[in-house]
Protein backbone atom coordinates (compact mmCIF):
# COMPACT_ATOMS: atom_id res chain seq x y z
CA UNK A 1 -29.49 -2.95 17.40
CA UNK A 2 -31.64 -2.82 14.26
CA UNK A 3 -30.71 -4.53 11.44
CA UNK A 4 -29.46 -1.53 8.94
CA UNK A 5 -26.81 -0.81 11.70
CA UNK A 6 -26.26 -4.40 12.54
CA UNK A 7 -25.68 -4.75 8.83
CA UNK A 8 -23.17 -1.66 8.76
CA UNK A 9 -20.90 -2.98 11.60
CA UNK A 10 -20.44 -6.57 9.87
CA UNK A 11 -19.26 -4.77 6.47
CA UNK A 12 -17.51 -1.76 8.15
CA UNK A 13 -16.51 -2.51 11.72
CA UNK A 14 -16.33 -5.92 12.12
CA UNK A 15 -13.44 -6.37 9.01
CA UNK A 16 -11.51 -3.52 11.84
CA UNK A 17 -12.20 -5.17 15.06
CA UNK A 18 -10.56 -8.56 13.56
CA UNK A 19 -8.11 -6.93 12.23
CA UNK A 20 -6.75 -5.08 15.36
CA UNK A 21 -7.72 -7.67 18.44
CA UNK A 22 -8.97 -11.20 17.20
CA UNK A 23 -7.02 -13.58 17.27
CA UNK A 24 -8.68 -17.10 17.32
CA UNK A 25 -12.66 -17.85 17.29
CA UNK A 26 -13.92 -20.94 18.60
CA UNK A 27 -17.02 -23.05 18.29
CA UNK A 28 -18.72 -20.38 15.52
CA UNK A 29 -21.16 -23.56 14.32
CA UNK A 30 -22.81 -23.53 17.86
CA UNK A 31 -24.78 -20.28 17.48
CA UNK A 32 -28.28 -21.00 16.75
CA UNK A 33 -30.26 -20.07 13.68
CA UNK A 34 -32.56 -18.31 15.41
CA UNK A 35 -32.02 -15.86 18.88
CA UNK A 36 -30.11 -16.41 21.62
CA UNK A 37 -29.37 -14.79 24.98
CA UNK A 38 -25.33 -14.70 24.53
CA UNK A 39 -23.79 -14.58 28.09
CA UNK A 40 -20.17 -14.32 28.70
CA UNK A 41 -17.32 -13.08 30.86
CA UNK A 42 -16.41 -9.63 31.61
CA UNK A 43 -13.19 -8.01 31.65
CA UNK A 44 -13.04 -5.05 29.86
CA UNK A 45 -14.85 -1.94 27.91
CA UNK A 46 -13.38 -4.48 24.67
CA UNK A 47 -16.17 -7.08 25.37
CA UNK A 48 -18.58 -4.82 24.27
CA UNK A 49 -17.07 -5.26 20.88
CA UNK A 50 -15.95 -8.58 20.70
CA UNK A 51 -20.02 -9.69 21.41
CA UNK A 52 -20.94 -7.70 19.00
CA UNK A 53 -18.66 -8.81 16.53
CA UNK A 54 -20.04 -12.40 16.89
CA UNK A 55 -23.65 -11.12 16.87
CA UNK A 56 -23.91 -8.85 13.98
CA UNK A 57 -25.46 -8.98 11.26
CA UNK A 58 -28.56 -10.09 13.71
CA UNK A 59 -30.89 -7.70 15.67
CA UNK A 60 -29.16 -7.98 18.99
CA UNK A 61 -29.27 -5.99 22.32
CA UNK A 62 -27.01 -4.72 25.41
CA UNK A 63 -27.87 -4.20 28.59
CA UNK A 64 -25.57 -1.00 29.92
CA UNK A 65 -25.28 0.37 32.59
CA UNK A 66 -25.68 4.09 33.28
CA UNK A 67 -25.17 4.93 36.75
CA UNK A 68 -21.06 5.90 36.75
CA UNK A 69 -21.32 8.62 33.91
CA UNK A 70 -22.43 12.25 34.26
CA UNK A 71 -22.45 15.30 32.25
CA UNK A 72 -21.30 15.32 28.26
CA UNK A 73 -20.25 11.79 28.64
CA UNK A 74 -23.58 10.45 29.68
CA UNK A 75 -25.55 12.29 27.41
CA UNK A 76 -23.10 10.94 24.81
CA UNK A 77 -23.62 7.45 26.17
CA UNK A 78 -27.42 8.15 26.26
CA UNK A 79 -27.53 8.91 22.33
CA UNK A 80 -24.89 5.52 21.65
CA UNK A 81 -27.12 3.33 23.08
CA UNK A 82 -30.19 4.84 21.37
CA UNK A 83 -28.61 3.98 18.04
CA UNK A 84 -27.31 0.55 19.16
CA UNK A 85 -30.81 -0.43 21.02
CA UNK A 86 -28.73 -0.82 24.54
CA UNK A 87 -31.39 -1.86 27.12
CA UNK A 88 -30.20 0.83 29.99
CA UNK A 89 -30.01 -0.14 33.83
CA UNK A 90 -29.27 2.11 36.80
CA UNK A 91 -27.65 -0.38 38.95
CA UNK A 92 -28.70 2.03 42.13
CA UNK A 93 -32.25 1.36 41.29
CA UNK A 94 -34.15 -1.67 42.08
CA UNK A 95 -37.14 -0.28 39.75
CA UNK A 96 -34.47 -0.17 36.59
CA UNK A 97 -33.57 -3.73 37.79
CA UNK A 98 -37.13 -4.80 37.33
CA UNK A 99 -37.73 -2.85 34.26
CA UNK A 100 -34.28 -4.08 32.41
CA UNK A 101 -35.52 -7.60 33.11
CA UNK A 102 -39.20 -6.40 31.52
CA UNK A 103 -37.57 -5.07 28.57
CA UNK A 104 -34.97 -7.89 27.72
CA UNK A 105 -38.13 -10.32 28.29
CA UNK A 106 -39.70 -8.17 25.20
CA UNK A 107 -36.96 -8.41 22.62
CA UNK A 108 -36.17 -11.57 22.74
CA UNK A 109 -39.89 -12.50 22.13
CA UNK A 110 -39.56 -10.32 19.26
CA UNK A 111 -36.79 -12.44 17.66
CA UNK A 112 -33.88 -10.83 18.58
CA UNK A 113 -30.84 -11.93 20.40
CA UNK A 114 -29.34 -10.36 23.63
CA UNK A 115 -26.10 -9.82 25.13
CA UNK A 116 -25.48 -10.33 28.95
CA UNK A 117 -22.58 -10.46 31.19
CA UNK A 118 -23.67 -12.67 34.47
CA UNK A 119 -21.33 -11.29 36.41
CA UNK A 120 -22.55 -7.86 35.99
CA UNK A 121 -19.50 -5.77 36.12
CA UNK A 122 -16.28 -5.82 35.13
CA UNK A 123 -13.68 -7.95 36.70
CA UNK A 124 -10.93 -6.02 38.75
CA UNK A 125 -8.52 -8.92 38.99
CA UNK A 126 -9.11 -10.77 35.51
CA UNK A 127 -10.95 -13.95 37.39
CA UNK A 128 -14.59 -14.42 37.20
CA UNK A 129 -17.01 -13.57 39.77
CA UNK A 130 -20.06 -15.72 41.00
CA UNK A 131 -23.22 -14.82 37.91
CA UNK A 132 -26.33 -12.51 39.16
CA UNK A 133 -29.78 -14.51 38.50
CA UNK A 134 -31.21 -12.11 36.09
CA UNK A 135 -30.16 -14.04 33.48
CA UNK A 136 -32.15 -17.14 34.28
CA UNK A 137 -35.18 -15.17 35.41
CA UNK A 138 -35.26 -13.83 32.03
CA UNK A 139 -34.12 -17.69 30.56
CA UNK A 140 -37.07 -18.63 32.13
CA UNK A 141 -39.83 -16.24 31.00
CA UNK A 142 -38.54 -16.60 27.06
CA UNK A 143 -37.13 -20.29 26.66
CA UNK A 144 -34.76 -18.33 24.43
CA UNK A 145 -31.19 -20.63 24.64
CA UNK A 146 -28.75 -19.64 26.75
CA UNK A 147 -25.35 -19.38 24.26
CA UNK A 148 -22.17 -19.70 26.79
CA UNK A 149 -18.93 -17.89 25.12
CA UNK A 150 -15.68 -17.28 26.99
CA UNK A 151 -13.28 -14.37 25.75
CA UNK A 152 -9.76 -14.34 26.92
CA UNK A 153 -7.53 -11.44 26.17
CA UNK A 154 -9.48 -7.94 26.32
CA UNK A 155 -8.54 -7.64 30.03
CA UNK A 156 -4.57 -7.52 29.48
CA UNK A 157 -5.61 -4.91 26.02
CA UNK A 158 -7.85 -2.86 27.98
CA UNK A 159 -8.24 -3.28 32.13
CA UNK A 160 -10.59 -1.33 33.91
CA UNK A 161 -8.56 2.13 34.85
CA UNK A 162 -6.07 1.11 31.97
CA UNK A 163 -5.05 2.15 28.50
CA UNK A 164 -6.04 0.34 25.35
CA UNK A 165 -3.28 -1.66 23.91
CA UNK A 166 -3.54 -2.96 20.19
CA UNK A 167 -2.45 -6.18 19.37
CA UNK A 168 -4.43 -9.47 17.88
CA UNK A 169 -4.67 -11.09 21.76
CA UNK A 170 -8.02 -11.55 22.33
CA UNK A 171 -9.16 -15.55 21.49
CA UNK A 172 -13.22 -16.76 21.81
CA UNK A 173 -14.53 -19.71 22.68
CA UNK A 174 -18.16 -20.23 21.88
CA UNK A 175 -20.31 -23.25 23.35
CA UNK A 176 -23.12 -25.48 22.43
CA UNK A 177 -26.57 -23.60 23.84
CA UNK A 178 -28.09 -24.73 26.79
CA UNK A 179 -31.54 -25.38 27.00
CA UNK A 180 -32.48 -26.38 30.74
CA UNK A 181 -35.67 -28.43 29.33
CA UNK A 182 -36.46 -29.91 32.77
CA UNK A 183 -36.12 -26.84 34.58
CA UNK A 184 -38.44 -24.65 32.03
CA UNK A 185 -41.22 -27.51 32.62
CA UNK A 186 -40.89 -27.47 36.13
CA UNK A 187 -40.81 -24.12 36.72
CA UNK A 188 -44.70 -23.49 34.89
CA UNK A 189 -45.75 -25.74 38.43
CA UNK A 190 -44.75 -24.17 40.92
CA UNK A 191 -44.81 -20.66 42.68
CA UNK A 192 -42.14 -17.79 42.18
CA UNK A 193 -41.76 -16.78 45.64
CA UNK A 194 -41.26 -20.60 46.47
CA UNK A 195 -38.08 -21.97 47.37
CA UNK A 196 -37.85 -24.39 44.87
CA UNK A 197 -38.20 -21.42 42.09
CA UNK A 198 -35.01 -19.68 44.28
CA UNK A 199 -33.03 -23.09 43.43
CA UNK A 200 -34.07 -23.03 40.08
CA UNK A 201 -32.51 -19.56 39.62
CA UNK A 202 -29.28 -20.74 41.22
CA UNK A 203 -28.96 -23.88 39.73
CA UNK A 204 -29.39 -22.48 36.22
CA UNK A 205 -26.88 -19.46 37.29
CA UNK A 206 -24.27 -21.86 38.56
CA UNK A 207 -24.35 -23.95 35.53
CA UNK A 208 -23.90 -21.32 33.00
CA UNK A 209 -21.23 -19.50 34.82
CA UNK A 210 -19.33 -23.06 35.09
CA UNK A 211 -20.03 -23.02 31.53
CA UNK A 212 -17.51 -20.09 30.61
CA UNK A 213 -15.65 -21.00 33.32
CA UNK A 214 -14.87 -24.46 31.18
CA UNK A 215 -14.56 -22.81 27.85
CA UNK A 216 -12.03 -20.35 29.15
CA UNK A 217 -10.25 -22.67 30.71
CA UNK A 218 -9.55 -24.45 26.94
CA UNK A 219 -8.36 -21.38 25.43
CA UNK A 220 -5.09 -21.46 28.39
């Protein structure tokens, strides 16, 4: 999202979004001055909001996915995430997997922040699920920090399959970034098809999932 619009939703949206769902932010002096890869859970359609709400008035980016819409509603998608810079990603294709990475690589090098949800879908059941490694692959190209939020709240307001409920229920909880200084050094030695680069993907995965998992946990 380019600044002018990023600058419209803090003045116009934003004032609506915390006045209909948020309840309590957490931990708002832990986002870095400069960008950040934001990664959080996912439970609902609402998280695309509440991110967005913490991000603006910075250039920021989604990644969405595009492969469960057809007809008017895709095309409708298509032109929303042309205006809000959303990074798309066929989830059928391993070529849009590879290219999403590519392109999420280039924006944060260009300053801006991005948006990611590890677990890569919604959650049917309101747990987490076990974090995807494209978020350390692309850690790991950038050295951009890693900012760990929980959100609590936007399942029970909006499930997948359900209705949107409004009420001020949703709480955030927003962590100190991570940096994984050792692992960025080590991983400029060694090869990416090597084993060791494998555990570096998980280990960096596991960590920021456990992450959220913890700063959910304080907003029970």
């Amino acid at each position: 999202m380019n600044r002018a619009v990023s600058w419209f939703c803090k003045i116009f949206l934003a004032p609506i979004v915390k006045r209909l769902f948020i309840k309590e932010v957490r931990g708002w002096k832990n986002i870095p001055r400069g960008n950040f890869i934001l990664a959080t859970n996912h439970q609902s359609h609402l998280d695309e909001l509440v991110t967005a709400y913490i991000c603006v008035p910075r250039r920021y980016h989604f990644i969405g996915q595009t492969d469960t819409y057809k007809g008017f509603t895709k095309l409708s998608l298509y032109i929303l995430y042309f205006i809000a810079g959303v990074i798309r990603l066929n989830r059928k294709k391993e070529e849009s997997k590879k290219k999403v990475v590519t392109e999420a690589i280039e924006v944060l090098k260009k300053g801006d922040s991005l948006i990611i949800y590890p677990e890569g879908t919604r959650t049917r059941t309101g747990e987490m699920s076990k974090g995807k490694w494209g978020i350390a692959k692309i850690f790991l190209e950038t050295g951009v920090p890693i900012l760990p939020m929980a959100i609590k709240g936007t399942f029970e307001l909006m499930p997948p399959g359900g209705k949107l409920k409004i009420e001020r229920l949703i709480k955030i909880n927003i962590g100190k970034p991570l940096y994984f200084t050792k692992e960025l050094e080590r991983i400029k030695k060694i090869s990416q098809d090597s084993e060791e680069n494998k555990e570096i993907l998980v280990k960096i995965t596991d960590k920021v999932m456990e992450k959220i998992a913890s700063l959910k946990s304080e907003l029970d």
